[in-house]
Protein backbone atom coordinates (compact mmCIF):
# COMPACT_ATOMS: atom_id res chain seq x y z
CA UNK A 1 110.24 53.06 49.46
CA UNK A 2 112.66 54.84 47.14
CA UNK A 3 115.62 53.42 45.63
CA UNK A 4 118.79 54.72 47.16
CA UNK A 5 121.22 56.88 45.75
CA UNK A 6 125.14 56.86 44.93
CA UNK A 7 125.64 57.92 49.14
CA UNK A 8 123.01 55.63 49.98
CA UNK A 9 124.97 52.70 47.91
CA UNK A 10 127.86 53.58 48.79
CA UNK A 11 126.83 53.08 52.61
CA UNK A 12 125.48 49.94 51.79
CA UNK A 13 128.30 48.33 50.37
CA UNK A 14 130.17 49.47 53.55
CA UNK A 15 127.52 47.63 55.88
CA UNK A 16 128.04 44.71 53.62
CA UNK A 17 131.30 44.68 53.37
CA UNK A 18 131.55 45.02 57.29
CA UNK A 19 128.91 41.89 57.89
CA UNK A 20 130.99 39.86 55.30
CA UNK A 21 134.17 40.33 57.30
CA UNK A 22 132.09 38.97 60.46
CA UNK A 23 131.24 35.16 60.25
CA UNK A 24 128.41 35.11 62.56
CA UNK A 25 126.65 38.50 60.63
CA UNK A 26 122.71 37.98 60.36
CA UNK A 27 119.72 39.50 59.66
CA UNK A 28 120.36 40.96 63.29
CA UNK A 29 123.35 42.53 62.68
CA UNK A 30 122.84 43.53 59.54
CA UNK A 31 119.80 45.29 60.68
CA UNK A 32 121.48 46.77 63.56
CA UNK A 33 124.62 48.10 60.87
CA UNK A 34 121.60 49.65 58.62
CA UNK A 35 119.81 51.85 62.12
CA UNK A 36 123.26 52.87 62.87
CA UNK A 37 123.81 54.24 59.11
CA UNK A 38 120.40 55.71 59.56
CA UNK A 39 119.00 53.64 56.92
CA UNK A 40 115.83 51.55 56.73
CA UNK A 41 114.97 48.44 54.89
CA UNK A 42 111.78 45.93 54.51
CA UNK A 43 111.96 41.85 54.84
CA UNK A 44 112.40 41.34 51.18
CA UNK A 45 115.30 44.14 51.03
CA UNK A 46 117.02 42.14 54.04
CA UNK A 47 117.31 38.74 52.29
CA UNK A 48 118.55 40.48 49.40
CA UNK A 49 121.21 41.75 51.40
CA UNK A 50 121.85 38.66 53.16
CA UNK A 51 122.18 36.69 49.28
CA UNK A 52 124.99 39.83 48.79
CA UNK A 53 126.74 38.65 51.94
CA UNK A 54 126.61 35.10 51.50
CA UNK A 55 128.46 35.62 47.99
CA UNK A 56 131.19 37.71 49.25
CA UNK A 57 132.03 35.62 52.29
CA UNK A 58 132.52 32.74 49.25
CA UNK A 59 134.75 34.98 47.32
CA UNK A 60 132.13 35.88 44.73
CA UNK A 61 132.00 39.39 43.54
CA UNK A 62 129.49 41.90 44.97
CA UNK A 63 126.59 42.87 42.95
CA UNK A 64 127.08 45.46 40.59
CA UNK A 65 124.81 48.69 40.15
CA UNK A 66 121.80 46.59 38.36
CA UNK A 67 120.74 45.59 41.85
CA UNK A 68 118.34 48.05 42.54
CA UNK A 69 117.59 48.23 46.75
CA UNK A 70 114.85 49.29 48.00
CA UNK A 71 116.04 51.01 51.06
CA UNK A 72 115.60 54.63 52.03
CA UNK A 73 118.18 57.49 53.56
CA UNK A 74 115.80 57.88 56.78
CA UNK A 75 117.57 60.92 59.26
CA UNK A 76 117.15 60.51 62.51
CA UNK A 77 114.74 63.50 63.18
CA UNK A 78 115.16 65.40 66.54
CA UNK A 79 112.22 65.03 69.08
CA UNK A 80 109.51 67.50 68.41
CA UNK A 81 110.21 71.43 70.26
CA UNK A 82 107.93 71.71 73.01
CA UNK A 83 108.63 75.61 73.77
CA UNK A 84 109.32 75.74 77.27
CA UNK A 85 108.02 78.02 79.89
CA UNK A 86 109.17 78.37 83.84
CA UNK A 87 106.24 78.28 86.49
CA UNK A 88 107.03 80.62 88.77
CA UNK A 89 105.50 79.99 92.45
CA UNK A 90 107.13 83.36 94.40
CA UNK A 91 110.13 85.76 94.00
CA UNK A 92 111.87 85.66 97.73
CA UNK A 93 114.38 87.79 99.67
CA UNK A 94 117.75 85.82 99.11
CA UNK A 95 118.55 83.80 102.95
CA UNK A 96 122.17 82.60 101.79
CA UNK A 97 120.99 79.24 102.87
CA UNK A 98 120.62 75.82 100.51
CA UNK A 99 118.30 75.80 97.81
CA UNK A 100 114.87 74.05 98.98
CA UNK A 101 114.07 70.37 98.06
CA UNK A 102 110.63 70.94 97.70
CA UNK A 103 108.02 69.66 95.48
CA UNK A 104 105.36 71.70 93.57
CA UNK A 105 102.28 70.82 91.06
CA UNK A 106 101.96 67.36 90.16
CA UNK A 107 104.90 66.65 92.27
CA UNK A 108 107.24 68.53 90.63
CA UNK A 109 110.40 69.27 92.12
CA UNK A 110 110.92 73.07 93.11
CA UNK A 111 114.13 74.61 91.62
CA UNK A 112 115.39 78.29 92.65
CA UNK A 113 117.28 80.55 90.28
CA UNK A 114 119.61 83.46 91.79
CA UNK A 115 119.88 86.91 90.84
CA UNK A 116 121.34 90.07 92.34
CA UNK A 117 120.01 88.62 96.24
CA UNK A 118 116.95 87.96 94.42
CA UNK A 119 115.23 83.99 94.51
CA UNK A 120 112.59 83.29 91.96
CA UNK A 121 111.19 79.63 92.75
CA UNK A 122 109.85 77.34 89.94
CA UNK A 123 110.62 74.78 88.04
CA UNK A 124 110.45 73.98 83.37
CA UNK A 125 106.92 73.36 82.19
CA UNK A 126 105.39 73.86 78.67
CA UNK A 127 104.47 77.67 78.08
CA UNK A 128 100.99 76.86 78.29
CA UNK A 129 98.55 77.37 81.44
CA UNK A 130 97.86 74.14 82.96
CA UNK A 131 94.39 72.75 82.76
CA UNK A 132 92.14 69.87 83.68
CA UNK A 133 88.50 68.92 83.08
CA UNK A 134 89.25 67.10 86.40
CA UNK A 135 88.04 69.56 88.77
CA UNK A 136 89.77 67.32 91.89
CA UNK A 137 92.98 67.50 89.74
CA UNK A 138 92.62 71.34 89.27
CA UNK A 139 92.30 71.78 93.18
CA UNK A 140 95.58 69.73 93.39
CA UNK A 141 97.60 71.98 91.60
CA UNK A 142 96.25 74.86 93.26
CA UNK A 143 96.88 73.70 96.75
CA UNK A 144 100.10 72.44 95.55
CA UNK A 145 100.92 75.96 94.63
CA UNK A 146 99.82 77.29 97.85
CA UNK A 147 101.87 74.71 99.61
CA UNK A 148 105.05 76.30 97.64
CA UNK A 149 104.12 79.48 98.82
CA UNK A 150 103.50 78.88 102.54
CA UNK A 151 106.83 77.25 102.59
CA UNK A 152 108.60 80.09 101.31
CA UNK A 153 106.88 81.97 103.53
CA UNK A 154 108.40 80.17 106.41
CA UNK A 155 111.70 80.39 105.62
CA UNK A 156 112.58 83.87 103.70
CA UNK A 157 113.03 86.87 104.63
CA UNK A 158 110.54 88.42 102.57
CA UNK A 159 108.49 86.98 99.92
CA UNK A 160 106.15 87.93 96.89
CA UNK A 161 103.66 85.37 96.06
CA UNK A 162 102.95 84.75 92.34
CA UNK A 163 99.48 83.91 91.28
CA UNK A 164 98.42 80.48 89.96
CA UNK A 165 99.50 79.75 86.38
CA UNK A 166 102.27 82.27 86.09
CA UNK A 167 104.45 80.95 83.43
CA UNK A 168 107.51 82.75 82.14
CA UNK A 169 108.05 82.19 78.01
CA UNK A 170 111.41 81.54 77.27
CA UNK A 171 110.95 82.93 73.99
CA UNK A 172 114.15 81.03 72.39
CA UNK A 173 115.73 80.52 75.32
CA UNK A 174 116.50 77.75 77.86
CA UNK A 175 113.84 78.62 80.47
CA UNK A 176 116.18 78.83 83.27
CA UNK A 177 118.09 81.30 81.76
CA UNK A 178 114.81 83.35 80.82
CA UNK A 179 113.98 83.06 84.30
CA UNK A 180 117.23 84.66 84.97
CA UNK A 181 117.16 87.48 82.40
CA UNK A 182 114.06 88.54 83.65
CA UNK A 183 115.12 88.94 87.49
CA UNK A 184 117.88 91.05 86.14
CA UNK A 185 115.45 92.84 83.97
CA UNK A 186 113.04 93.43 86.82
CA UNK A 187 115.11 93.81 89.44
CA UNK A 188 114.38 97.43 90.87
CA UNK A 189 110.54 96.40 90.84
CA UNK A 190 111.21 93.32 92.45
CA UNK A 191 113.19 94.53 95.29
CA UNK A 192 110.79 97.35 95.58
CA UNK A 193 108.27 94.43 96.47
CA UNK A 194 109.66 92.55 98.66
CA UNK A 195 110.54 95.88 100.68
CA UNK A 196 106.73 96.42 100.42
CA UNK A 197 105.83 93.29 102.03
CA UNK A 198 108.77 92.36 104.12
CA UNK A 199 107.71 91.23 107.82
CA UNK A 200 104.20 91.04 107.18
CA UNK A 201 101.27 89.27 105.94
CA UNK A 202 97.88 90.22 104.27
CA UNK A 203 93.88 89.94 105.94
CA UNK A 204 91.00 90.41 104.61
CA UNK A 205 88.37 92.44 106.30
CA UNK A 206 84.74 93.06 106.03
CA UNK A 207 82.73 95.78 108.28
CA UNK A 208 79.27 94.44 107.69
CA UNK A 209 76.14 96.02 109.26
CA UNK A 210 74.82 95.27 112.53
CA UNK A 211 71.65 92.56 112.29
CA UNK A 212 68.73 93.59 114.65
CA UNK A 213 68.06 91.51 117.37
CA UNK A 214 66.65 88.00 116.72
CA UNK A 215 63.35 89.01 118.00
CA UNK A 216 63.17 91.89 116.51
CA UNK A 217 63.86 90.81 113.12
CA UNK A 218 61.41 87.68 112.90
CA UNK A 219 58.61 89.83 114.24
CA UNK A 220 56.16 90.13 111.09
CA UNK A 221 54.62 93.28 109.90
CA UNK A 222 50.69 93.64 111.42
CA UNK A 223 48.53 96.67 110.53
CA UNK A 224 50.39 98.13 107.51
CA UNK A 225 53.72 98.44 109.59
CA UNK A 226 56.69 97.33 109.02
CA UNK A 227 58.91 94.38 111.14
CA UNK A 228 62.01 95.57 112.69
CA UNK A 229 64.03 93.97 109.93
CA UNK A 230 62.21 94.76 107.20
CA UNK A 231 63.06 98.23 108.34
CA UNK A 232 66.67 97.00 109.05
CA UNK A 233 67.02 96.35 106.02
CA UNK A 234 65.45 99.16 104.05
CA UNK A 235 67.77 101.56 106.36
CA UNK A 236 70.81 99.63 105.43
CA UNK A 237 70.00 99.70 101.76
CA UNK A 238 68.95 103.19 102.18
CA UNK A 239 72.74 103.95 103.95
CA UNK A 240 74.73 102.22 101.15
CA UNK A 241 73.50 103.84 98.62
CA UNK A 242 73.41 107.05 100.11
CA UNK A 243 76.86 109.34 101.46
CA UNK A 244 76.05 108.17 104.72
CA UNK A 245 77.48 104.94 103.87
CA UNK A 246 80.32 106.93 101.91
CA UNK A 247 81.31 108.79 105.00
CA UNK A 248 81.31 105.73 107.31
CA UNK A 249 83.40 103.35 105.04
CA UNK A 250 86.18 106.54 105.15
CA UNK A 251 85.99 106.31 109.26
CA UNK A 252 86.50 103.24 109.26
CA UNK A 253 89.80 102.91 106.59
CA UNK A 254 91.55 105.81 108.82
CA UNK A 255 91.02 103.46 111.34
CA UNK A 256 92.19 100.61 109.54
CA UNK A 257 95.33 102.49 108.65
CA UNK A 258 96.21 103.00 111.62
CA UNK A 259 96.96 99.85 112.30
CA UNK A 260 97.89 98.20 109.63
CA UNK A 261 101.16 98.96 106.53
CA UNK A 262 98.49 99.50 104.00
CA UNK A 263 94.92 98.60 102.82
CA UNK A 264 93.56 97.98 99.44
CA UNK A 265 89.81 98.38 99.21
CA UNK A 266 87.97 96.00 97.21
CA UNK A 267 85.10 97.36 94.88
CA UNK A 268 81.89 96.31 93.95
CA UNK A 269 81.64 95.11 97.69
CA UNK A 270 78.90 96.99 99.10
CA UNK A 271 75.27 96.34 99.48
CA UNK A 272 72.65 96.01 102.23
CA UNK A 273 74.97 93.78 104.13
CA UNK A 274 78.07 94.65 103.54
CA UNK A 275 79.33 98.43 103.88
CA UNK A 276 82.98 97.92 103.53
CA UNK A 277 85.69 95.04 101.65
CA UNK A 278 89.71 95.44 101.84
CA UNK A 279 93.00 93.76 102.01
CA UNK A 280 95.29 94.57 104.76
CA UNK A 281 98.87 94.18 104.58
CA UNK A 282 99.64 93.89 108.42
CA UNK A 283 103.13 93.85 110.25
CA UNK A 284 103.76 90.58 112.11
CA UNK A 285 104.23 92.34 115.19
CA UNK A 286 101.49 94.13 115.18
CA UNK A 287 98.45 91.53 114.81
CA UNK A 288 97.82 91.78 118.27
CA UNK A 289 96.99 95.92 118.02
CA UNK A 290 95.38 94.83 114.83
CA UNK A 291 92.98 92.45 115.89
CA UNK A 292 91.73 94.43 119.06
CA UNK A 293 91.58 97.67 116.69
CA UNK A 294 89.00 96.20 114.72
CA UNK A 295 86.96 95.29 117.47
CA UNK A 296 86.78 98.53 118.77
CA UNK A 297 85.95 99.90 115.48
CA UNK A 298 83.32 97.72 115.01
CA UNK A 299 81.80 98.96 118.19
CA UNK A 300 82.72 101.95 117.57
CA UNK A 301 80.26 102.45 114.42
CA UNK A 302 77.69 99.28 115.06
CA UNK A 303 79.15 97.15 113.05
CA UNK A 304 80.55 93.97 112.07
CA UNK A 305 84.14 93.16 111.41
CA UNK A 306 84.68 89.37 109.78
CA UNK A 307 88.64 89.34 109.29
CA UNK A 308 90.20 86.26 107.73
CA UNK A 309 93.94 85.73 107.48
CA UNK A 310 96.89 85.56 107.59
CA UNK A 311 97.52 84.61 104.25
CA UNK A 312 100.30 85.31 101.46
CA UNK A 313 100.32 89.11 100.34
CA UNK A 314 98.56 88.51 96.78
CA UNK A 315 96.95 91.91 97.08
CA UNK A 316 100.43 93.42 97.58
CA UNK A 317 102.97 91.81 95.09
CA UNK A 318 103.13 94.18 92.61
């Protein structure tokens, strides 16, 4: 360690001075007096000390400056900065009621910070996505974070549902109040969404075409000709990739919308099974004409409808 200095000294000769005065001073206290001066000493730098005390508790005079001792100015450093983020679950419709007491990922609890009737719900986390190479602990989270989100759902007015892993950087900032800043920021889009998706909730929907019969489709080819579903299924492929299929999937969205608040198609969907993907934002009140709509559309055309739902409006928020 390095000698000390004329400050360092000097604080030393307080300490001693101070466990002098003291007639039960030790090694403890002594030790204690040099952590509270922010100072740190070894064994062999403590008896030396405890030699200075002994001779000025008999009157003797303190050491002078040839006593070198070797004792170090040690600050007491701050704990490292972990920037901070703010996980963001969903941005609800203020209710005017209590904040939840609900808990999020990894048991986390759920904190809600107000702006302008606005509720974003989330809680401090480091501004980094969280990971595992635990794949059980990775579905945790995520159902965690659903769990969030089906609570809100339940209780406000209107809600948009964040995705997984967003994370707000405070960017200098206590999170809280960058969580703030940016509900004030965003405001007019924000409000705008939850007007979008107030009262309702999202399905997904598949028109897929009609198998052949059973029968029909295990019968094998004989004599060159083809089996009913190896036709099937030529036809189908045929259909998708022809305007035929075009023209069909365009029936059956004007059907959709009427029904439904809007509908998001989802590409890359189609192929000899499937003619038609999309997410349906649906009014609450209206699953019941929803529901039997697709049915008769699916008769309508030969098809298959598969709708799953409800679920949060993920397609929808924004």
């Amino acid at each position: 360690m390095n000698a000390v200095g004329a400050n360092g000294a000097a604080y030393l000769y307080l300490a001693l001075a101070a466990a002098a005065a003291e007639p039960a001073a030790g090694r403890a206290d002594l030790g204690a007096v040099l952590e509270d001066l922010g100072l740190r000493a070894d064994g062999e730098t403590v008896s030396a000390l405890e030699a200075v005390v002994a001779r000025l508790r008999a009157g003797g005079a303190a050491p002078g400056p040839e006593l070198t001792l070797r004792a170090a100015r040690v600050p007491h450093p701050d704990p490292p900065a972990t920037p901070e983020g703010w996980y963001v679950y969903a941005v609800c419709e203020e209710d005017g009621g209590e904040d939840p007491e609900w808990r999020g990922i990894a048991g986390t609890p759920v904190r809600a910070v107000h702006s302008g009737g606005i509720v974003a719900l989330g809680h401090l986390c480091a501004a980094r996505p969280y990971a595992s190479t635990q794949e059980a602990e990775g579905l945790a989270w995520v159902r965690a974070h659903d769990g969030v989100v089906e609570a809100a759902l339940g209780r406000y007015p209107a809600v948009v549902p964040l995705r997984f892993n967003t994370i707000l950087h405070a960017d200098g900032l206590p999170a809280a109040r960058a969580a703030s800043s940016w509900l004030q920021e965003q405001a007019d889009a924000l409000l705008g969404a939850l007007a979008r998706v107030r009262g309702c909730a999202e399905y997904e929907v598949r028109f897929h075409w009609a198998a052949p019969p059973a029968a029909a489709a295990a019968e094998p080819a004989s004599g060159g000709a083809q089996g009913a579903g190896t036709a099937f299924l030529r036809r189908a492929q045929q259909v998708a990739a022809g305007g035929d299929a075009e023209a069909l999937a365009e029936r059956c969205l004007a059907g959709l919308r009427a029904w439904t608040r809007e509908v998001e198609v989802s590409g890359g969907a189609r192929d000899a099974r499937t003619l038609l993907r999309c997410a349906c934002l649906v009014a609450r009140e209206g699953t019941a004409a929803f529901t039997d709509g697709l049915e008769a559309l699916g008769a309508a055309h030969g098809l298959e409808v598969e709708a799953t739902g409800p679920w949060p409006a993920y397609s929808f928020a924004g």
